[in-house]
N, C-alpha and C. Protein backbone atom coordinates (compact mmCIF):
# COMPACT_ATOMS: atom_id res chain seq x y z
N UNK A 1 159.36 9.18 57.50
CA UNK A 1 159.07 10.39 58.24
C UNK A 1 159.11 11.59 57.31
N UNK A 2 158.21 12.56 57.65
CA UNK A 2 158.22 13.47 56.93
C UNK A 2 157.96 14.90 57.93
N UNK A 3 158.54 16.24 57.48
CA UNK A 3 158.54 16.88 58.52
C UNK A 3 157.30 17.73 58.34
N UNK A 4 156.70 18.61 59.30
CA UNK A 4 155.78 19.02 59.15
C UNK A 4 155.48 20.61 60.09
N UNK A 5 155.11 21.19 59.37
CA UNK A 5 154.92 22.76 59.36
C UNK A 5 156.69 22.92 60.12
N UNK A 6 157.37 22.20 61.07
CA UNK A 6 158.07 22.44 61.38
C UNK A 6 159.56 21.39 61.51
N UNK A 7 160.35 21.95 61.80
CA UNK A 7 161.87 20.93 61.26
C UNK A 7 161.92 20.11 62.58
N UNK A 8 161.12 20.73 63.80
CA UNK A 8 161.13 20.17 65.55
C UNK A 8 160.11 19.50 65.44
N UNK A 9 159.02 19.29 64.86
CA UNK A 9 158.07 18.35 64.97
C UNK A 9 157.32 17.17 63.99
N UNK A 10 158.10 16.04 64.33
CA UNK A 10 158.16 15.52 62.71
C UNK A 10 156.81 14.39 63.13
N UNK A 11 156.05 13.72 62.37
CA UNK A 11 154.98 13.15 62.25
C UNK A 11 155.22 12.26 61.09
N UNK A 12 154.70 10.66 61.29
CA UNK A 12 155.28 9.32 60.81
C UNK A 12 153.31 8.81 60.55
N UNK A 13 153.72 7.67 60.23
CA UNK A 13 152.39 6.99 59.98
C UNK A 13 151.51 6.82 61.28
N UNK A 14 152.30 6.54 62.46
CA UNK A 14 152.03 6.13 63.60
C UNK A 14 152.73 6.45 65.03
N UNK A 15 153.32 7.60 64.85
CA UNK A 15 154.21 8.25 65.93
C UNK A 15 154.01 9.83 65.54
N UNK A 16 154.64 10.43 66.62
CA UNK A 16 154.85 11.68 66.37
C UNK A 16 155.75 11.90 67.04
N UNK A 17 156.35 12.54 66.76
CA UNK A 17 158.11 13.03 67.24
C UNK A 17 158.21 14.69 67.87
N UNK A 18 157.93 14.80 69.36
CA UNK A 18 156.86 15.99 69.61
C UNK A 18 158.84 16.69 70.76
N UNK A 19 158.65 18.21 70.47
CA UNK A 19 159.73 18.56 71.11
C UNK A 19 159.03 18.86 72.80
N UNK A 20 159.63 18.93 73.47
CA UNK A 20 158.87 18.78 75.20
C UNK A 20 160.06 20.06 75.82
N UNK A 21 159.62 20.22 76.67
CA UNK A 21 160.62 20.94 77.68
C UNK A 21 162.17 20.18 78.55
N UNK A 22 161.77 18.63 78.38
CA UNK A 22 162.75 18.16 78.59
C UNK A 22 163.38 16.77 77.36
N UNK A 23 163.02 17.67 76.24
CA UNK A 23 163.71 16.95 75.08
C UNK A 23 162.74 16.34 73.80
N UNK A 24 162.98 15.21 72.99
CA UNK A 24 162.00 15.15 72.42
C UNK A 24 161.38 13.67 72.55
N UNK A 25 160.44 13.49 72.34
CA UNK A 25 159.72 12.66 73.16
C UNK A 25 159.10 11.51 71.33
N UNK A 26 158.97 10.39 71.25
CA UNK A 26 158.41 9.60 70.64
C UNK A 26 157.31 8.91 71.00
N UNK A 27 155.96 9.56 70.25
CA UNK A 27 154.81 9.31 71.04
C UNK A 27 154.08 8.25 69.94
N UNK A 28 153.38 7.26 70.35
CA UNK A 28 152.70 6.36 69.33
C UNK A 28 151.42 7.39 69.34
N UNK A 29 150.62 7.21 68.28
CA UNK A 29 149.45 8.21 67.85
C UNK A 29 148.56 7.37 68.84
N UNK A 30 148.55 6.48 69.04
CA UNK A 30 147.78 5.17 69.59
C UNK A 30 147.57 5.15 71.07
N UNK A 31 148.68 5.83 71.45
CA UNK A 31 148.90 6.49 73.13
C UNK A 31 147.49 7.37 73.41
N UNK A 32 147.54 8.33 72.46
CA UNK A 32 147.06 9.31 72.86
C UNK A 32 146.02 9.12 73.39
N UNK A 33 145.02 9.87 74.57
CA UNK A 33 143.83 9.73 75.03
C UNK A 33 142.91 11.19 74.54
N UNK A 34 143.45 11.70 74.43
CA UNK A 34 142.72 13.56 74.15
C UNK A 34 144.03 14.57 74.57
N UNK A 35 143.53 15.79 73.81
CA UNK A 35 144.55 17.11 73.59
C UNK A 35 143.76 18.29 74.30
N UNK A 36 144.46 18.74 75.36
CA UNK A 36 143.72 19.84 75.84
C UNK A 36 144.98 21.17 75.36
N UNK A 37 144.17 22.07 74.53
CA UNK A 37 144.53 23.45 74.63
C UNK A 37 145.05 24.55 75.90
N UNK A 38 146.50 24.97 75.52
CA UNK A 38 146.85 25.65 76.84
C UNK A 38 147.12 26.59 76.48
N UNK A 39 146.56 27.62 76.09
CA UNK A 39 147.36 29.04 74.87
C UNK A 39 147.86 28.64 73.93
N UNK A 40 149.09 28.64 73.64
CA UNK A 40 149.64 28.70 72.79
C UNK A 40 150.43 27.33 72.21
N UNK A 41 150.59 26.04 73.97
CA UNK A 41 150.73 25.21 73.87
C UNK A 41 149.70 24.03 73.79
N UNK A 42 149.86 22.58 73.81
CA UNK A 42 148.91 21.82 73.83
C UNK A 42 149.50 20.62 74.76
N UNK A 43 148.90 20.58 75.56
CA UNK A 43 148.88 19.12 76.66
C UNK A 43 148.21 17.93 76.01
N UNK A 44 149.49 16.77 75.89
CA UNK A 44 148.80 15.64 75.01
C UNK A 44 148.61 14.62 76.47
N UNK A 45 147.35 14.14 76.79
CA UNK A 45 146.97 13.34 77.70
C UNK A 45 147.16 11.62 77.35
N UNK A 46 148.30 10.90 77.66
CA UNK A 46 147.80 9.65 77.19
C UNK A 46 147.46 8.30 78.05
N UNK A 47 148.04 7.20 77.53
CA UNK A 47 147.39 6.35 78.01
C UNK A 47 147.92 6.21 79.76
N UNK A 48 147.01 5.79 80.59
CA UNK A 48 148.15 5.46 82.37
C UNK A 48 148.71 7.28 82.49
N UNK A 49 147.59 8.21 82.13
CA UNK A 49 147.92 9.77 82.81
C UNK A 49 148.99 10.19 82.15
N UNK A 50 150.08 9.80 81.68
CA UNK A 50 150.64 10.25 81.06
C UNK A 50 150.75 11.70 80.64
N UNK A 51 151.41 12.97 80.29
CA UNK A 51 151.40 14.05 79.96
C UNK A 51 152.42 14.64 79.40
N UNK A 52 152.55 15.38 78.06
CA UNK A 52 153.24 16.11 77.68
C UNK A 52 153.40 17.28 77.31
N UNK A 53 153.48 17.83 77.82
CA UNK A 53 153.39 19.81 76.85
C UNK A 53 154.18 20.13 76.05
N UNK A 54 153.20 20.78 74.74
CA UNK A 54 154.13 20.86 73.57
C UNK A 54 154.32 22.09 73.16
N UNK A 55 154.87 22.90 72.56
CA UNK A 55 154.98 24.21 72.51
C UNK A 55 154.06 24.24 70.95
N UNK A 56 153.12 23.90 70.22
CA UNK A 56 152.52 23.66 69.55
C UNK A 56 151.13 24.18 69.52
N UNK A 57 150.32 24.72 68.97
CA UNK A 57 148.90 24.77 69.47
C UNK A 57 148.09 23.81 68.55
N UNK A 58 146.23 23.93 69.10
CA UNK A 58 145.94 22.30 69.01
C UNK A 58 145.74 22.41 67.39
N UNK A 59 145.69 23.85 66.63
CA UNK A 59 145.19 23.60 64.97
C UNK A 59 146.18 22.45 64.81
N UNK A 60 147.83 22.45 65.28
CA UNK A 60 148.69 21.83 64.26
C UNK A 60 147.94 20.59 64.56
N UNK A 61 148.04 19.95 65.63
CA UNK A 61 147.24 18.92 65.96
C UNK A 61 146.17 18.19 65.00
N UNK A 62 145.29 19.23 64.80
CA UNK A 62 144.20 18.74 64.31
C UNK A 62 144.49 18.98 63.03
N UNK A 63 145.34 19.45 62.55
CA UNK A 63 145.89 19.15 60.86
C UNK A 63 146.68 17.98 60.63
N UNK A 64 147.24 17.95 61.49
CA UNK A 64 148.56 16.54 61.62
C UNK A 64 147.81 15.15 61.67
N UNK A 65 146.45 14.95 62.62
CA UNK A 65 145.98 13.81 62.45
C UNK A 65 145.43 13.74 61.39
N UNK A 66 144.54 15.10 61.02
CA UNK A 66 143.97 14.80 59.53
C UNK A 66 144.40 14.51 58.24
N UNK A 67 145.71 14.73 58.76
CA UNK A 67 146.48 14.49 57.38
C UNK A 67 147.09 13.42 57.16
N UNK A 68 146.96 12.73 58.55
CA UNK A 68 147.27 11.39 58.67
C UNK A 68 145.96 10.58 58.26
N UNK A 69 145.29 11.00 58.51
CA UNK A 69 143.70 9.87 58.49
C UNK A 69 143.07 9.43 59.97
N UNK A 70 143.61 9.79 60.67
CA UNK A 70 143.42 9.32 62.04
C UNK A 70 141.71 9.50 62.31
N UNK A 71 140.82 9.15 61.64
CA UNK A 71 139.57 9.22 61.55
C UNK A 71 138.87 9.42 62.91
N UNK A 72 139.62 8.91 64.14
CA UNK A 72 139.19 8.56 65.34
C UNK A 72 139.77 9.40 66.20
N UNK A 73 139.88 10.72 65.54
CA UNK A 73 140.59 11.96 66.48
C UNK A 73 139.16 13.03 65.92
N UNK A 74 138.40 13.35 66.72
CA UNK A 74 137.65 14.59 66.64
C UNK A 74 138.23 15.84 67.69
N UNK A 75 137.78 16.84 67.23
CA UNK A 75 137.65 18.37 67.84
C UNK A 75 136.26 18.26 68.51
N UNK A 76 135.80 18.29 69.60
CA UNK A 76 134.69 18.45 69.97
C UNK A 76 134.85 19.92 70.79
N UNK A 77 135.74 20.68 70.78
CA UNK A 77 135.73 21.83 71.80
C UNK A 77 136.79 22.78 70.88
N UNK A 78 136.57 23.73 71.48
CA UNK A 78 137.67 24.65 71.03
C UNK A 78 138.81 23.94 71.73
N UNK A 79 138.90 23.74 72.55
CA UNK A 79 140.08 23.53 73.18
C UNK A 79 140.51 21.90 73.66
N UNK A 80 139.42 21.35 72.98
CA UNK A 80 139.85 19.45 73.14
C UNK A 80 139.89 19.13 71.99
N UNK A 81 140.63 18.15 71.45
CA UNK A 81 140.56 16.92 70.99
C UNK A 81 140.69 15.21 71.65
N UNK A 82 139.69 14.45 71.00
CA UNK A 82 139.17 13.60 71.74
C UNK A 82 139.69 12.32 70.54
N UNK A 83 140.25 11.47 71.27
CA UNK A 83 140.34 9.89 70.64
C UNK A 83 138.93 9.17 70.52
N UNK A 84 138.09 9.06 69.80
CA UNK A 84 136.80 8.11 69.84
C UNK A 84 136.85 7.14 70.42
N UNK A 85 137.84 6.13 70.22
CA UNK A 85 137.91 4.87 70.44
C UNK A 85 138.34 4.75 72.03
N UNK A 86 138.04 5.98 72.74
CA UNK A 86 138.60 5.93 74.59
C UNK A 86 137.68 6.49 74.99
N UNK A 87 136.46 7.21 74.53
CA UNK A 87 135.44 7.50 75.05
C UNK A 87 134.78 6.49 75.95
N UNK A 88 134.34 6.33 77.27
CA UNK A 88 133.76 5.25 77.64
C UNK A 88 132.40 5.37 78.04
N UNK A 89 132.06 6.77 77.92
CA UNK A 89 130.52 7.15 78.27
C UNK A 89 130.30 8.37 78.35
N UNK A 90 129.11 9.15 77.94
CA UNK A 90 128.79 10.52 78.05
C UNK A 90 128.03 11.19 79.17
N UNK A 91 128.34 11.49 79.67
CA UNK A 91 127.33 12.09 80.88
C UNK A 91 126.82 13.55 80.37
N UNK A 92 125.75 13.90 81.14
CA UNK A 92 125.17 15.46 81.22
C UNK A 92 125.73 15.93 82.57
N UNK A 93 126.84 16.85 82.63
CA UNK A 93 127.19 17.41 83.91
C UNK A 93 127.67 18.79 83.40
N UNK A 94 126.80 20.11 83.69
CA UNK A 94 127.11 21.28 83.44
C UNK A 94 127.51 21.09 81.17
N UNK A 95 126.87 20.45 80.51
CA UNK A 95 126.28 20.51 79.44
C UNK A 95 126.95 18.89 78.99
N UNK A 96 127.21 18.94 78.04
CA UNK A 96 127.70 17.45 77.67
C UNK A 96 129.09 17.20 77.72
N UNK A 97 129.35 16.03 78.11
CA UNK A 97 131.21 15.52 78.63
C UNK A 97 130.97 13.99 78.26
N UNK A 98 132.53 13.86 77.39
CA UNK A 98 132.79 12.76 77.27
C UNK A 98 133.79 12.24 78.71
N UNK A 99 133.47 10.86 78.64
CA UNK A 99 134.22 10.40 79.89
C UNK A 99 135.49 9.53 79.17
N UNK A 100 136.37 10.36 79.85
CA UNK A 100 137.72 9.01 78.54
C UNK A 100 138.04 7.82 79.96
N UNK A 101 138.84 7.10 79.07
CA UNK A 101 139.40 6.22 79.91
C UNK A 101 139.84 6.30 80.99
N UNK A 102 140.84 7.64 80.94
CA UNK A 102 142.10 8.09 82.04
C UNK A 102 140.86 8.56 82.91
N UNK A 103 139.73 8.61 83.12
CA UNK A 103 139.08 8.80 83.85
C UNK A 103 138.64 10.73 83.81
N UNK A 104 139.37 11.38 82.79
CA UNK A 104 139.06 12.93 82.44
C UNK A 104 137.33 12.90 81.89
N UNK A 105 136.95 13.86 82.22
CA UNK A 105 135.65 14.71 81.60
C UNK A 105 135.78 15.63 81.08
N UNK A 106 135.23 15.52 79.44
CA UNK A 106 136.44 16.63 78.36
C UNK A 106 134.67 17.08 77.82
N UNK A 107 134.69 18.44 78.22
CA UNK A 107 133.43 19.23 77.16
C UNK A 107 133.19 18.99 75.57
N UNK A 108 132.00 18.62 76.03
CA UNK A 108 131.89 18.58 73.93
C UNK A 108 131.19 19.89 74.32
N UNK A 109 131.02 20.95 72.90
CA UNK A 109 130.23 22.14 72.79
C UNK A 109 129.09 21.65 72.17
N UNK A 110 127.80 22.97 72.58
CA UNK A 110 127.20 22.29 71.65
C UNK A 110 126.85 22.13 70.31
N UNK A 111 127.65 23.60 69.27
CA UNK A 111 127.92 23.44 68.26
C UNK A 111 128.66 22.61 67.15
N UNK A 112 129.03 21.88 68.12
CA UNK A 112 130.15 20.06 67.77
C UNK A 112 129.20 19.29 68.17
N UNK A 113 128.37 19.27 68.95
CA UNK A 113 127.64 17.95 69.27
C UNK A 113 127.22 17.12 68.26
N UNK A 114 126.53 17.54 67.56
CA UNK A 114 125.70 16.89 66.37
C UNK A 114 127.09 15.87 65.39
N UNK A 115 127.81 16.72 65.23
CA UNK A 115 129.26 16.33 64.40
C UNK A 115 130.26 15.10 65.61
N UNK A 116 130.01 15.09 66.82
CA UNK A 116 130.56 14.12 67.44
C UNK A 116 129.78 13.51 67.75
N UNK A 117 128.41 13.57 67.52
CA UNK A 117 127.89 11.91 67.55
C UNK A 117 128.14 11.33 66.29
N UNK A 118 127.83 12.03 65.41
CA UNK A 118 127.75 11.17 63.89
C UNK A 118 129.45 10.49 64.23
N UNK A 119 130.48 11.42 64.63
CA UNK A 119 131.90 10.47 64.10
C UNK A 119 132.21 9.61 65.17
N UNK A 120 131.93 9.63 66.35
CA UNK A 120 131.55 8.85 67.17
C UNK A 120 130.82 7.06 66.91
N UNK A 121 129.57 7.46 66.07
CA UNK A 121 129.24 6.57 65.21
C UNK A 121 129.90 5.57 64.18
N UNK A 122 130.75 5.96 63.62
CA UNK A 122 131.70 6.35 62.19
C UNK A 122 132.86 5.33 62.58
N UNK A 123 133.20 6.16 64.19
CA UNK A 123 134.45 5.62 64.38
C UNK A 123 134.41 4.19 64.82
């Protein structure tokens, strides 16, 4: 384990060690389904609905997987991050949405589009 930007939120090969409102929580990276942006915090969505709010916003997020390698974590929104590998289909409803597992419809923009099909592809 190694700690990262902060001494409360430590990040492993395959976990993340995330502080919550009711303590700290040990999350497998593998859980995760997508990250929705809440101001200042970030709601991690995972597998079976699951939910956590982190007092975190989503950059750390999206530095933390990248720095992990987590190849199969894109940004498709300002305010999502999306697991590739839980996408189960894209619909056109009020512009483009991925459909995850948990059954959510998460906006891709369309200045990400082009960049989440290719990693989409990839992944």
């Amino acid at each position: 384990m190694y700690p990262f930007f902060s001494t409360t939120m430590l990040v492993c090969t395959r976990q993340l060690i995330l502080p919550t409102s009711d303590g700290r929580h040990v999350l497998p990276i593998a859980s995760i389904v997508h990250i929705v942006a809440e101001g200042s915090y970030s709601r991690l969505i995972c597998d079976e609905g699951i939910r956590h709010l982190v007092c975190r916003n989503l950059g750390v997020f999206e530095t933390a997987l990248a720095r992990l390698q987590a190849a199969h974590f894109y940004r498709c929104h300002d305010s999502h991050i999306v697991d590739l590998l839980k996408v189960v289909k894209l619909v056109r409803q009020n512009g483009l949405r991925a459909v995850m597992t948990t059954g959510a419809h998460v906006p891709i923009s369309r200045r990400r589009t082009k960049g989440f099909f290719a990693a989409l592809k990839a992944a």
